[in-house]
C-alpha atoms as a PDB file:
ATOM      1  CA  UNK A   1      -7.920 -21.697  15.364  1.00  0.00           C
ATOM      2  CA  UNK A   2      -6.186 -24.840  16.012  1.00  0.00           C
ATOM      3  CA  UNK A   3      -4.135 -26.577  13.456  1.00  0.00           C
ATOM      4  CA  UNK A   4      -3.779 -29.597  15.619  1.00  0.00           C
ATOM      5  CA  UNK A   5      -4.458 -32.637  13.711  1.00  0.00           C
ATOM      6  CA  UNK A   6      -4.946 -30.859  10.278  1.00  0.00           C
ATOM      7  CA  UNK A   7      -2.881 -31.768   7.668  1.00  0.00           C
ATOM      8  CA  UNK A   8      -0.216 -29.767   5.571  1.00  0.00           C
ATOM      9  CA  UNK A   9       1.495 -30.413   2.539  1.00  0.00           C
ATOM     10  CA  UNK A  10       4.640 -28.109   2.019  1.00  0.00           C
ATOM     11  CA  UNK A  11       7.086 -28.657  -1.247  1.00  0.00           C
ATOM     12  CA  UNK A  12      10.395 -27.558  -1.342  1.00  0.00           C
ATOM     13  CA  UNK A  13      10.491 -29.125   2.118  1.00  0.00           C
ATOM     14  CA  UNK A  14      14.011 -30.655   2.065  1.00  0.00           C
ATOM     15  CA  UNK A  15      15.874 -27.723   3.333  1.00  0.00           C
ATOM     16  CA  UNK A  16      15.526 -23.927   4.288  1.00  0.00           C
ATOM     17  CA  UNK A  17      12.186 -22.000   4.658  1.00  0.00           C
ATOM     18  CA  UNK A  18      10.173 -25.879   3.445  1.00  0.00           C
ATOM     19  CA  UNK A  19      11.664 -27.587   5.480  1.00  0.00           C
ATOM     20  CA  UNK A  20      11.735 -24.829   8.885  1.00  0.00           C
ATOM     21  CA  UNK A  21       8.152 -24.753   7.918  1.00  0.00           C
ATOM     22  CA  UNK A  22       7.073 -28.481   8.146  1.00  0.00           C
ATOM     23  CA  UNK A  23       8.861 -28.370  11.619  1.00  0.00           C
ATOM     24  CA  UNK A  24       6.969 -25.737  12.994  1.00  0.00           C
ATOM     25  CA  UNK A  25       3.778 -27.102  11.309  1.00  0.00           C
ATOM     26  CA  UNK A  26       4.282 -30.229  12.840  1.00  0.00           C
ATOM     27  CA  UNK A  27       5.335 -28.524  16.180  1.00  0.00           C
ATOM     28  CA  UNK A  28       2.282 -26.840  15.856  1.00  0.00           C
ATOM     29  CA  UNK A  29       0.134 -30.280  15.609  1.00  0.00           C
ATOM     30  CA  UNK A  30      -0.091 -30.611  12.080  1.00  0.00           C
ATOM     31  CA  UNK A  31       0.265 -34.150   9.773  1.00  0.00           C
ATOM     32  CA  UNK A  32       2.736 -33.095   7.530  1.00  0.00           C
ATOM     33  CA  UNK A  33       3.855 -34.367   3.767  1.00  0.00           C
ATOM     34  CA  UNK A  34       7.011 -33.514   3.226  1.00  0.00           C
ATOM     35  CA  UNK A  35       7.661 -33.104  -1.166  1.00  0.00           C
ATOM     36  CA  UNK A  36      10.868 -32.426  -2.928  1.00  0.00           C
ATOM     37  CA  UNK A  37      13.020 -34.609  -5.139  1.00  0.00           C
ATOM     38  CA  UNK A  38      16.298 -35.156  -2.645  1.00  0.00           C
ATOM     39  CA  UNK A  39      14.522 -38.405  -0.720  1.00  0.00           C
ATOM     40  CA  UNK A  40      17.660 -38.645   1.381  1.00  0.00           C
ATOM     41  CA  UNK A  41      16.570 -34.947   2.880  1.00  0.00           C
ATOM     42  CA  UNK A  42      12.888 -36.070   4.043  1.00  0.00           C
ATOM     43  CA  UNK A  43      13.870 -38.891   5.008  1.00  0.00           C
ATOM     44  CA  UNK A  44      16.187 -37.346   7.808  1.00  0.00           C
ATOM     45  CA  UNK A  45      13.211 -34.717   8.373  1.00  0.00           C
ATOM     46  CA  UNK A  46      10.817 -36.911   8.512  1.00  0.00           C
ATOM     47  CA  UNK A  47      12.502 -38.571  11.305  1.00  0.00           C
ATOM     48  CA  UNK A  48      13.786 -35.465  13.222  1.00  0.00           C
ATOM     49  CA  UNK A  49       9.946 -35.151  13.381  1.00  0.00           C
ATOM     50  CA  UNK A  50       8.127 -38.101  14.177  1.00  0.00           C
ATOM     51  CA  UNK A  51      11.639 -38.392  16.942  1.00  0.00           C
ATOM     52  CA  UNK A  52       9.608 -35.482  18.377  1.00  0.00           C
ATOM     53  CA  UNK A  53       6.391 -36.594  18.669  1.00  0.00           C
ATOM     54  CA  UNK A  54       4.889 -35.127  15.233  1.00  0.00           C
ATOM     55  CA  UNK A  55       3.834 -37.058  12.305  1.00  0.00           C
ATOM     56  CA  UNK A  56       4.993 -36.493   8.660  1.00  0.00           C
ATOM     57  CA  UNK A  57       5.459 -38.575   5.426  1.00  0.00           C
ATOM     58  CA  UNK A  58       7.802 -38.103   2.999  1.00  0.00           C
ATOM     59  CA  UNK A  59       6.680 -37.725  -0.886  1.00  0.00           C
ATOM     60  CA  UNK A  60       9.051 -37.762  -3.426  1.00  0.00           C
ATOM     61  CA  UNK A  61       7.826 -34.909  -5.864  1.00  0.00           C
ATOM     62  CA  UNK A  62       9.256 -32.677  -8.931  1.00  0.00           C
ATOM     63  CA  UNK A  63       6.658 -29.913  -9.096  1.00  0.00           C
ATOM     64  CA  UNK A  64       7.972 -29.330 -12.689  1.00  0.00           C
ATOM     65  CA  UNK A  65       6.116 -32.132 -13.681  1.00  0.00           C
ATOM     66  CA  UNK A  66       2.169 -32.560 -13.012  1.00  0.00           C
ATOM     67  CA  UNK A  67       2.322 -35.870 -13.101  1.00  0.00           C
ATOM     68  CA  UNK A  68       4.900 -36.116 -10.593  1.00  0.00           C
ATOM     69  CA  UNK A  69       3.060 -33.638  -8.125  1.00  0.00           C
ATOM     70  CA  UNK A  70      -0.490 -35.574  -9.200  1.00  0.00           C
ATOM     71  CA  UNK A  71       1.017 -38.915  -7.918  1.00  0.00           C
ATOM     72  CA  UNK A  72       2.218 -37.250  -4.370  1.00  0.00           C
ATOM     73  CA  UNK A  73      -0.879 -35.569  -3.845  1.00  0.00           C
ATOM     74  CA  UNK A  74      -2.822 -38.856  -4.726  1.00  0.00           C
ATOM     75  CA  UNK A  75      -0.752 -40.482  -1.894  1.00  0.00           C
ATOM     76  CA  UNK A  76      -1.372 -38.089   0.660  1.00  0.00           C
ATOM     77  CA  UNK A  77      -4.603 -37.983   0.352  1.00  0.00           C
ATOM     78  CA  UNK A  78      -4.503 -42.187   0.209  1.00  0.00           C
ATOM     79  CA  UNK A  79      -2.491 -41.497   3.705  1.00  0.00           C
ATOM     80  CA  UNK A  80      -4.423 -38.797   5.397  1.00  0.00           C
ATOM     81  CA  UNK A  81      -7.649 -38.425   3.688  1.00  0.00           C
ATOM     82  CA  UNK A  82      -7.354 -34.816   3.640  1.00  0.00           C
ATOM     83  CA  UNK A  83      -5.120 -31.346   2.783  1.00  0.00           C
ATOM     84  CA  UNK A  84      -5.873 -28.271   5.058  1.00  0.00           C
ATOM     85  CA  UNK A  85      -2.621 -26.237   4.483  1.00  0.00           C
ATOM     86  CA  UNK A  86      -0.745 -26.365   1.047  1.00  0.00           C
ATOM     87  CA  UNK A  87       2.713 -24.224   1.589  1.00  0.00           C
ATOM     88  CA  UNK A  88       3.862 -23.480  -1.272  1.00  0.00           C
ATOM     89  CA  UNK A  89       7.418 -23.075  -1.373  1.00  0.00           C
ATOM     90  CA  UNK A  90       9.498 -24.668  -3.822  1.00  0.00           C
ATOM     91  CA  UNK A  91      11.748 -22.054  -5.795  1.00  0.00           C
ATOM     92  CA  UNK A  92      14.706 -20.964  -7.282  1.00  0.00           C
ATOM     93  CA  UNK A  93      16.983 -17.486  -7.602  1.00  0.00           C
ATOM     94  CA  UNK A  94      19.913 -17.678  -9.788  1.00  0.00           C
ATOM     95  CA  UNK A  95      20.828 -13.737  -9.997  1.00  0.00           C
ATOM     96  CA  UNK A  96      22.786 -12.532 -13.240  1.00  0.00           C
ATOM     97  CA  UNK A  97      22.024  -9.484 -15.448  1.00  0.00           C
ATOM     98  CA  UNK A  98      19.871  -9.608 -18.154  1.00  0.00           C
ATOM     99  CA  UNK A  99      22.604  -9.172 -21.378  1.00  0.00           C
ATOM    100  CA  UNK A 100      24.356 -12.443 -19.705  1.00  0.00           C
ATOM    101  CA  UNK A 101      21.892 -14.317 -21.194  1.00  0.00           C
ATOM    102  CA  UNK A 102      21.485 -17.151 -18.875  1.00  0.00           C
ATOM    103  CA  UNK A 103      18.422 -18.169 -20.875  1.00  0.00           C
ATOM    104  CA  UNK A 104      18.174 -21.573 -19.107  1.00  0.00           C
ATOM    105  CA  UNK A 105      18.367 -20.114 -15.949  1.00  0.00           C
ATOM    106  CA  UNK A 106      15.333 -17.765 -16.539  1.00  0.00           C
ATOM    107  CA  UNK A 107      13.395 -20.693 -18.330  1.00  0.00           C
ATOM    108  CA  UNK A 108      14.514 -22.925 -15.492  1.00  0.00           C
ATOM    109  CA  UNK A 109      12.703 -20.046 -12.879  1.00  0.00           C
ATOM    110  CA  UNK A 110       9.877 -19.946 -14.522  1.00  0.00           C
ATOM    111  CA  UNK A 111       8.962 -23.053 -14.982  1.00  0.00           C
ATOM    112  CA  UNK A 112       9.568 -24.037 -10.558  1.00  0.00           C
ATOM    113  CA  UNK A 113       8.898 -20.736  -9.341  1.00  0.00           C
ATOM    114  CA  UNK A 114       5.430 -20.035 -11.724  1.00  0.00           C
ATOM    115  CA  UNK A 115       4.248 -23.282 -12.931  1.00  0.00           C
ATOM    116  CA  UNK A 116       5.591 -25.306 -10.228  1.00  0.00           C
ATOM    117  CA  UNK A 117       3.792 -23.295  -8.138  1.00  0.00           C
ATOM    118  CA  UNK A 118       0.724 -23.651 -10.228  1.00  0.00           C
ATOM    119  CA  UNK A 119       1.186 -27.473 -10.584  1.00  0.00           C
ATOM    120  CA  UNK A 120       0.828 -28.102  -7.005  1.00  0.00           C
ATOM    121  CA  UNK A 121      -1.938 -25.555  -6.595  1.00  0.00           C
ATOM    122  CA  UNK A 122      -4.061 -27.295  -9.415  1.00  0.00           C
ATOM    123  CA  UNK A 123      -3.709 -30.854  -7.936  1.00  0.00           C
ATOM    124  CA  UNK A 124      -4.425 -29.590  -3.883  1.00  0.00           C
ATOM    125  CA  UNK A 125      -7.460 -27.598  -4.949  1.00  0.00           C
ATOM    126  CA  UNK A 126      -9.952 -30.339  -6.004  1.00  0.00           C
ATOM    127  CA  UNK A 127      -9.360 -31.657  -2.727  1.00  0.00           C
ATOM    128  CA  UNK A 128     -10.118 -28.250  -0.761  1.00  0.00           C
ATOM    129  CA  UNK A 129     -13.083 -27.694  -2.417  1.00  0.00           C
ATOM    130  CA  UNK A 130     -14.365 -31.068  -1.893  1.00  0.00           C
ATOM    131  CA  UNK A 131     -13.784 -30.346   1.908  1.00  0.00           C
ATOM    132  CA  UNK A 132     -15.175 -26.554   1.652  1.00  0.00           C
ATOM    133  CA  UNK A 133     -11.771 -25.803   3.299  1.00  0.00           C
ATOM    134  CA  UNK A 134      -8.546 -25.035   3.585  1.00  0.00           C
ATOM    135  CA  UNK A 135      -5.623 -22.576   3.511  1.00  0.00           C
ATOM    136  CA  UNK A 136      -3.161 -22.156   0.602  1.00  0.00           C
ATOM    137  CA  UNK A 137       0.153 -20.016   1.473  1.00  0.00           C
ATOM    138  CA  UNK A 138       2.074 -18.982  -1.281  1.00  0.00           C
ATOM    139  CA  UNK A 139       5.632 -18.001  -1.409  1.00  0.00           C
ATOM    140  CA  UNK A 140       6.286 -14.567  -2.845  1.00  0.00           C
ATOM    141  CA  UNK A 141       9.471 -12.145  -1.982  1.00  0.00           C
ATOM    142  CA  UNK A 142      10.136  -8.331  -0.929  1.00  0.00           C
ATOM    143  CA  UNK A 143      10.908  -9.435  -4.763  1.00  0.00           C
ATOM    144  CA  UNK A 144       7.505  -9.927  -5.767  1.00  0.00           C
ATOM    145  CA  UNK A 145       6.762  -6.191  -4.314  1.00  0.00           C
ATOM    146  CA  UNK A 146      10.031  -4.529  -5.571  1.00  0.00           C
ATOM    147  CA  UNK A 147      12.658  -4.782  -8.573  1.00  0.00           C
ATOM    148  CA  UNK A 148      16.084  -5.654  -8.049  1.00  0.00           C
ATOM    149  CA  UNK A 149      19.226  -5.246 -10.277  1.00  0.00           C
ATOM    150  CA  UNK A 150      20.300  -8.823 -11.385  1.00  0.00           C
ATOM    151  CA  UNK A 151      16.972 -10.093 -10.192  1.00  0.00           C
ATOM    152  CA  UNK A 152      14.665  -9.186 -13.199  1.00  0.00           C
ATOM    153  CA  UNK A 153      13.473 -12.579 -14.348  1.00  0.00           C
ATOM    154  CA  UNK A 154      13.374 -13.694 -10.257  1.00  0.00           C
ATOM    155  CA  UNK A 155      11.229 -10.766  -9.850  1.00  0.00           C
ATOM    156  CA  UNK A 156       8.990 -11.484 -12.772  1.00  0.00           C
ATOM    157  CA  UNK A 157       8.474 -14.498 -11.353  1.00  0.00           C
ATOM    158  CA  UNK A 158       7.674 -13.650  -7.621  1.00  0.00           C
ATOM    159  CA  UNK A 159       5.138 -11.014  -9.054  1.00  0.00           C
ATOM    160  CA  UNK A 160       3.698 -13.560 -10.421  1.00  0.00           C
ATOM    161  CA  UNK A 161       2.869 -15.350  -7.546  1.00  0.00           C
ATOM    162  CA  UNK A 162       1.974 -12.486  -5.601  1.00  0.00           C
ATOM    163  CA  UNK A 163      -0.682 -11.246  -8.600  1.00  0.00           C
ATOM    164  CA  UNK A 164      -2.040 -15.162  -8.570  1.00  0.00           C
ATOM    165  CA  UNK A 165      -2.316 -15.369  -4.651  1.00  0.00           C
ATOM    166  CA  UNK A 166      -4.703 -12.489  -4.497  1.00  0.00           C
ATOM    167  CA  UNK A 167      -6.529 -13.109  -7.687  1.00  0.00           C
ATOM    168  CA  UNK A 168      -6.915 -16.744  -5.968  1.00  0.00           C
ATOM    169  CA  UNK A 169      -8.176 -16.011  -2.864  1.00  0.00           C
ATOM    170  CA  UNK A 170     -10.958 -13.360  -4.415  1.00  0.00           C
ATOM    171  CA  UNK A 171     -11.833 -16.309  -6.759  1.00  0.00           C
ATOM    172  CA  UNK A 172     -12.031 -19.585  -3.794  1.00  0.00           C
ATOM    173  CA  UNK A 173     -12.387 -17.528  -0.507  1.00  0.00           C
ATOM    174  CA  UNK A 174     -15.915 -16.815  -1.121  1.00  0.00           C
ATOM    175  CA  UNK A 175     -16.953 -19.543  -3.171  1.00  0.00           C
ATOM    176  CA  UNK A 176     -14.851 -22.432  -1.660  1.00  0.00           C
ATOM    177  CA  UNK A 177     -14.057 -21.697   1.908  1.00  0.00           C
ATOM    178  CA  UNK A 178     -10.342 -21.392   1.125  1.00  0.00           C
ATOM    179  CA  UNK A 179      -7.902 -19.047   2.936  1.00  0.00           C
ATOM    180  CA  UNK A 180      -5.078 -18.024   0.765  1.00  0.00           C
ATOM    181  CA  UNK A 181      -2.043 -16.250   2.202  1.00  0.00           C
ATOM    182  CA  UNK A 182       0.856 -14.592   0.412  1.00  0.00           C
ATOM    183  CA  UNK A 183       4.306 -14.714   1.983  1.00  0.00           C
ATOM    184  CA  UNK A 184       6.936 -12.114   1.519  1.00  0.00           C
ATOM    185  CA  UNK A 185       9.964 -12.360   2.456  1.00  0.00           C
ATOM    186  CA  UNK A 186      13.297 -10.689   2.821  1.00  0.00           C
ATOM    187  CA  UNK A 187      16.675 -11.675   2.931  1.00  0.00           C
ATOM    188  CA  UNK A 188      16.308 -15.479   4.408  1.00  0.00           C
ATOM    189  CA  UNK A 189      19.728 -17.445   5.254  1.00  0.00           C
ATOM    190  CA  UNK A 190      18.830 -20.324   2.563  1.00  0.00           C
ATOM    191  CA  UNK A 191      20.324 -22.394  -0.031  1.00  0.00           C
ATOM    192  CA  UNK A 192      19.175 -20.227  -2.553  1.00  0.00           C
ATOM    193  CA  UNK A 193      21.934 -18.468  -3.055  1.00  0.00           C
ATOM    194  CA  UNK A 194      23.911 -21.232  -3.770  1.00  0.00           C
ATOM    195  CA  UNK A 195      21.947 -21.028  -7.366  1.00  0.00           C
ATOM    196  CA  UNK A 196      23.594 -17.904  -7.821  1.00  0.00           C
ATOM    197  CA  UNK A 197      26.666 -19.077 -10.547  1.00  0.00           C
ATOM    198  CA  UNK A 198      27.659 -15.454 -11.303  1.00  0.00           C
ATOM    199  CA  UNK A 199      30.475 -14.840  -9.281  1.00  0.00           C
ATOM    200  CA  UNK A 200      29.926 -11.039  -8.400  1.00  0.00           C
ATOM    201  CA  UNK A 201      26.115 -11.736  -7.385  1.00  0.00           C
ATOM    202  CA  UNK A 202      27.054 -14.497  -5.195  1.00  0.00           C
ATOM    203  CA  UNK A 203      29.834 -12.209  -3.722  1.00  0.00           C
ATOM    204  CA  UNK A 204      27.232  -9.242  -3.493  1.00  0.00           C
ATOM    205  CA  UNK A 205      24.650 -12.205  -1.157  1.00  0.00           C
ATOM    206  CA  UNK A 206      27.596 -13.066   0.558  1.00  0.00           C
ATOM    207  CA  UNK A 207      28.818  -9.594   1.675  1.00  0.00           C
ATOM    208  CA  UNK A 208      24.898  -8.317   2.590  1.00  0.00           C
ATOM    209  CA  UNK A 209      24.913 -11.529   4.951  1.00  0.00           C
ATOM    210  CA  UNK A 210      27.962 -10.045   6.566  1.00  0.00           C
ATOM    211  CA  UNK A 211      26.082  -6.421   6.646  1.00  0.00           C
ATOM    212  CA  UNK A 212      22.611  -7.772   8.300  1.00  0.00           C
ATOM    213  CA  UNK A 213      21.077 -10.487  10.646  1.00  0.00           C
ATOM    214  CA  UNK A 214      19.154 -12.405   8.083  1.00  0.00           C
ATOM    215  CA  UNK A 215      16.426 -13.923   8.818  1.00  0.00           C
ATOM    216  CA  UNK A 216      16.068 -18.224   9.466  1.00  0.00           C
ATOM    217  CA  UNK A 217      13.637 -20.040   8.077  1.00  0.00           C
ATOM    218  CA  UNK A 218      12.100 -21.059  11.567  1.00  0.00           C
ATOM    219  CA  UNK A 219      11.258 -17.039  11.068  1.00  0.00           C
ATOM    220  CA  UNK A 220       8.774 -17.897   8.087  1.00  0.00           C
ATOM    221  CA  UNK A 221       7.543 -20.729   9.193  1.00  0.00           C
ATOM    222  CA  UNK A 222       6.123 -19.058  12.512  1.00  0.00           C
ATOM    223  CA  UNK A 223       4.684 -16.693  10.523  1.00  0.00           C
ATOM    224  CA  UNK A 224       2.593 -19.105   8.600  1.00  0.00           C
ATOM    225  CA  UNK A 225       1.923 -20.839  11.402  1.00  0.00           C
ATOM    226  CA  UNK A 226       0.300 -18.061  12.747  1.00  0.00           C
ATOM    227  CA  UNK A 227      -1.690 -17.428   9.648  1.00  0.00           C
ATOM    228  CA  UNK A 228      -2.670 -20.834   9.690  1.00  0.00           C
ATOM    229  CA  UNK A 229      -4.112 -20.302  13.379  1.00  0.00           C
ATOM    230  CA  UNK A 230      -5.876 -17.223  12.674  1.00  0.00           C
ATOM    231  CA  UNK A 231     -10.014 -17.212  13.442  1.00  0.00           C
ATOM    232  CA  UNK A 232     -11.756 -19.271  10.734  1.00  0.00           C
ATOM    233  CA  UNK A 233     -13.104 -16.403   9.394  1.00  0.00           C
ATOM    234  CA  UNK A 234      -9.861 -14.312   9.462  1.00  0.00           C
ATOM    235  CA  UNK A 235      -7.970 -14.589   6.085  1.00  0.00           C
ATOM    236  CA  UNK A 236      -4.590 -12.548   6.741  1.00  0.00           C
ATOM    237  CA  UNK A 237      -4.114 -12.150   2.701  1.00  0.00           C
ATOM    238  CA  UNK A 238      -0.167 -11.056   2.788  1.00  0.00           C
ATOM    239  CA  UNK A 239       2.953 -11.017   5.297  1.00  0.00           C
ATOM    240  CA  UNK A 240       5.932  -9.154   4.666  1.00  0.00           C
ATOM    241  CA  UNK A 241       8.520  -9.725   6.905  1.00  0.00           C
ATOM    242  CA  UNK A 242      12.024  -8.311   6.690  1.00  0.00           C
ATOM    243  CA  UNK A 243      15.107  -8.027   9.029  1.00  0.00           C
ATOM    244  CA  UNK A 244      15.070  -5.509  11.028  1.00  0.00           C
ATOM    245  CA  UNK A 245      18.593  -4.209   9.494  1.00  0.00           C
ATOM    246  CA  UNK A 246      16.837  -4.263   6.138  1.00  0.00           C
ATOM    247  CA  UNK A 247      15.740  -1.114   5.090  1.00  0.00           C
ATOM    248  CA  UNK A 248      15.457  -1.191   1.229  1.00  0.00           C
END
């Protein structure tokens, strides 16, 4: 199925796996909205797409706050009249052991990894099932599948979104015409590891990048593009993609 002309909305889209994703999206023939809170970063993607050919608009957009992510959907569905493909992406992974106590860390995870997530999926919806379509790709982890040392509350949070994805698409696949796909991941070469502010986590991320050939974000956002394109009546419900090198 064609995504040419469809329109996308992807948060966390000003750098890594968001903003590898609105590229290939846009490659791909999609309109895309572009949401995060660093304007200076859409901007510049914005224009390495439309330079291309594509089409995109940048939304400025905390998904912390509903009011915030209310506004930018409101404008891109003033702009587009539409939303086929929500991505979303926005997150955070600040690794540290449990009896550190990094309380605000763990509250600061929750509240963009879980309710961010849920944020943006509560103000697309209305929209979808007003069309009787669309596709919603959520952004889990090998994390949201396993438990790792130093990752507990990350993990939490990424089973989360993988327990929400399926319950989701059970709920508005049938009823609503809605794809949903969950995305898991491996090790991705992002700028999430420069949340990391233990020291001997961040040396651990930087000394498995010298071990393995991590992944890009291009990687992922293939991937959903080819969930995207999948027959209408094809709803490929998870991805897990790893490195080849990664075998845990």
């Amino acid at each position: 199925m064609s995504i040419k002309g469809k329109v996308a909305l992807v948060t966390g889209a000003s750098s890594g796996i968001g903003a590898a994703t609105a590229l290939k999206l846009a490659e791909a023939g999609a309109k895309v909205a572009l949401a995060a809170r660093r304007a200076d970063k859409l901007e510049s993607l914005k224009n390495e797409i439309t330079a291309k050919g594509g089409e995109a608009l940048a939304i400025g957009m905390d998904v912390v706050d509903p009011a915030s992510v209310d506004a930018g959907v409101k404008t891109l569905i003033d702009a587009y009249g539409s939303i086929d493909i929500l991505v979303n992406n926005a997150g955070l992974m600040p690794l540290s052991d449990i009896d550190q106590f990094k309380v605000d860390e763990w509250h600061r995870m929750v509240d963009v990894n879980v309710k961010g997530l849920l944020n943006t999926t509560a103000a697309v919806l209305p929209q979808m099932i007003k069309q009787h379509s669309g596709h919603v790709f959520n952004m889990s982890s090998i994390a949201g599948r396993k438990v790792f040392k130093g990752l507990s509350v990350y993990c939490a949070t990424k089973h989360a979104v993988t327990a929400f994805s399926d319950g989701l698409r059970m709920e508005v696949g049938p009823k609503h015409n809605i794809r949903v796909t969950c995305i898991q991941p491996g090790a991705v070469a992002t700028e999430l590891y420069d949340h990391i502010t233990d020291p001997g986590y961040r040396q651990q991320m930087d000394d498995l990048a010298g071990q393995m050939t991590f992944l890009q974000g291009a990687d992922i956002g293939e991937t959903i593009v080819f969930a995207a394109q999948a027959p209408a009546h094809v709803d490929v419900a998870e991805l897990f993609v790893l490195p080849v090198e990664q075998g845990w």
